[in-house]
Protein backbone atom coordinates (compact mmCIF):
# COMPACT_ATOMS: atom_id res chain seq x y z
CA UNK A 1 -11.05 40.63 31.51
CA UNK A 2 -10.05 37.69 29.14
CA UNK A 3 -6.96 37.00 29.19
CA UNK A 4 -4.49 35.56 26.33
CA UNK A 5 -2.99 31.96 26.99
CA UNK A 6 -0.39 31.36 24.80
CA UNK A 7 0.37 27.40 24.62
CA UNK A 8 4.46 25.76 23.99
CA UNK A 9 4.43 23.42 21.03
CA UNK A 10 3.99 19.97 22.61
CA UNK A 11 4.47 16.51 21.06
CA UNK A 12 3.25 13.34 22.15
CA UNK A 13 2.36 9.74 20.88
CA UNK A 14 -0.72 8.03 22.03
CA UNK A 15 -2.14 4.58 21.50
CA UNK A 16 -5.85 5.79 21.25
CA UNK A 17 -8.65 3.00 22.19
CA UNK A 18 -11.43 2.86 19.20
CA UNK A 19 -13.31 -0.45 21.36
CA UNK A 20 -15.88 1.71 21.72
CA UNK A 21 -16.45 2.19 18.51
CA UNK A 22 -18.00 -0.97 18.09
CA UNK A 23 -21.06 -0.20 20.12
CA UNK A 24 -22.71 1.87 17.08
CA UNK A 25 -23.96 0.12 13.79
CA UNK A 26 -21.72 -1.54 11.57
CA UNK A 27 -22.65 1.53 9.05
CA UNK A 28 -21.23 4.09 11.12
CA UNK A 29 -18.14 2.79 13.14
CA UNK A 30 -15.78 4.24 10.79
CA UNK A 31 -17.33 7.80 11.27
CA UNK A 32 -17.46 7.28 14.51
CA UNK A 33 -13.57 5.98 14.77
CA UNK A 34 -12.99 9.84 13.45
CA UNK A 35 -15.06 11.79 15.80
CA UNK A 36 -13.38 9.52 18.81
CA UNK A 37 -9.93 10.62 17.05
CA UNK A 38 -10.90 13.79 16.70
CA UNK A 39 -12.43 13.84 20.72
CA UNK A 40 -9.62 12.02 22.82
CA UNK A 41 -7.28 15.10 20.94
CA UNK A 42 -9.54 17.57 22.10
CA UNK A 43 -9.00 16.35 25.73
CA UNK A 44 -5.78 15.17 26.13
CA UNK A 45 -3.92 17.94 24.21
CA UNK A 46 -6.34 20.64 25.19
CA UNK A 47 -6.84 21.76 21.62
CA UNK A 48 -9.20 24.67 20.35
CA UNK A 49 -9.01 22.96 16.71
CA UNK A 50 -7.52 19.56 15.52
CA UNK A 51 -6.54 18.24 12.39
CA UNK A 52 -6.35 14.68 10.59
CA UNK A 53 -3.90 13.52 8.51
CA UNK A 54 -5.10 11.77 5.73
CA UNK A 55 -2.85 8.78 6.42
CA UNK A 56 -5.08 8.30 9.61
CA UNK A 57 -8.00 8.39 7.94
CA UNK A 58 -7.03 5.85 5.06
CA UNK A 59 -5.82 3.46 8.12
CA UNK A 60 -8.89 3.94 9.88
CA UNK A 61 -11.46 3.62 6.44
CA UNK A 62 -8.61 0.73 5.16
CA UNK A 63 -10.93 -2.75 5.81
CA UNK A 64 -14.25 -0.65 5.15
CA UNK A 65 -16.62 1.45 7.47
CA UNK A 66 -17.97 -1.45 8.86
CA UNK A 67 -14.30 -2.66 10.53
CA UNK A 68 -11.72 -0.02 11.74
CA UNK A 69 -9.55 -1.04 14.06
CA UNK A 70 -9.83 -1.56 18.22
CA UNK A 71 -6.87 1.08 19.12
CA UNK A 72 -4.53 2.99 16.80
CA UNK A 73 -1.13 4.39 17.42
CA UNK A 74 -1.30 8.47 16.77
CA UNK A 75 1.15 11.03 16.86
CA UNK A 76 0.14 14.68 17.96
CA UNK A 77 1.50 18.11 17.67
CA UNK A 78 0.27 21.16 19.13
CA UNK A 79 1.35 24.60 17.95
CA UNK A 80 1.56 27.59 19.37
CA UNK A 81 -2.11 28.52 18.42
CA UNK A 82 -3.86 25.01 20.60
CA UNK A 83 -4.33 23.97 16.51
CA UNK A 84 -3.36 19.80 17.47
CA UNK A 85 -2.07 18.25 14.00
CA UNK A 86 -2.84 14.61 14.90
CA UNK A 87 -0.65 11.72 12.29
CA UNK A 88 1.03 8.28 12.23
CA UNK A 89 4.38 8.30 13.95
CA UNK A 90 7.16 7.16 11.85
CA UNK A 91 7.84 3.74 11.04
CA UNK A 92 11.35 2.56 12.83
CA UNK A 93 13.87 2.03 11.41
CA UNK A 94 14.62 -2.14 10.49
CA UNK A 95 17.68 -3.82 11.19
CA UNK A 96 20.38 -4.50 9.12
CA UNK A 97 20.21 -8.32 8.15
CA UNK A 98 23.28 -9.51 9.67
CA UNK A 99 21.98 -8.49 12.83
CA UNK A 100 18.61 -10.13 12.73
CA UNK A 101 20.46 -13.37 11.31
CA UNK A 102 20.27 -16.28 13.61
CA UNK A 103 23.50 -17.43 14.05
């Protein structure tokens, strides 16, 4: 008898290590940047399927394949289904100017 987990929608932001990364060729890191993405969402948010934002993947593919970067700040969203929807958070907000004026 299999039964039917249903999962809450659950929201979290993760700085995600890619150091390891740099242990395959210089050919493949960016590839491999992805599939540790795609991995550390797998186990942290217990997903059945996850998806990436395009945004990640331009940061990740932005100085070439040969030089993504050593740890990325991701957002992820699971739904109701264990489908994880992993993105950037959103940029703060900046300060008006007379506060950030030195006085």
């Amino acid at each position: 008898m299999v039964s039917e987990q249903k999962t809450e929608e659950l929201t979290r932001t993760y700085v995600v290590p890619l150091g390891v990364v740099y242990e395959a060729p210089p050919y493949r890191r960016a590839k491999k940047a992805l599939i540790v993405i795609r991995e550390f969402a797998t186990r942290h948010m217990k997903a059945k399927q996850v998806s990436i934002d395009t945004e990640v993947n331009e940061q990740i593919w932005a100085k070439g394949i040969r030089h993504p970067p050593r740890r990325i700040t991701l957002e992820m969203e699971r739904d109701e289904d264990g489908v994880v929807k992993v993105k950037l958070p959103p940029a703060p907000e900046k300060l008006p100017e007379k506060l950030t004026e030195k006085v």
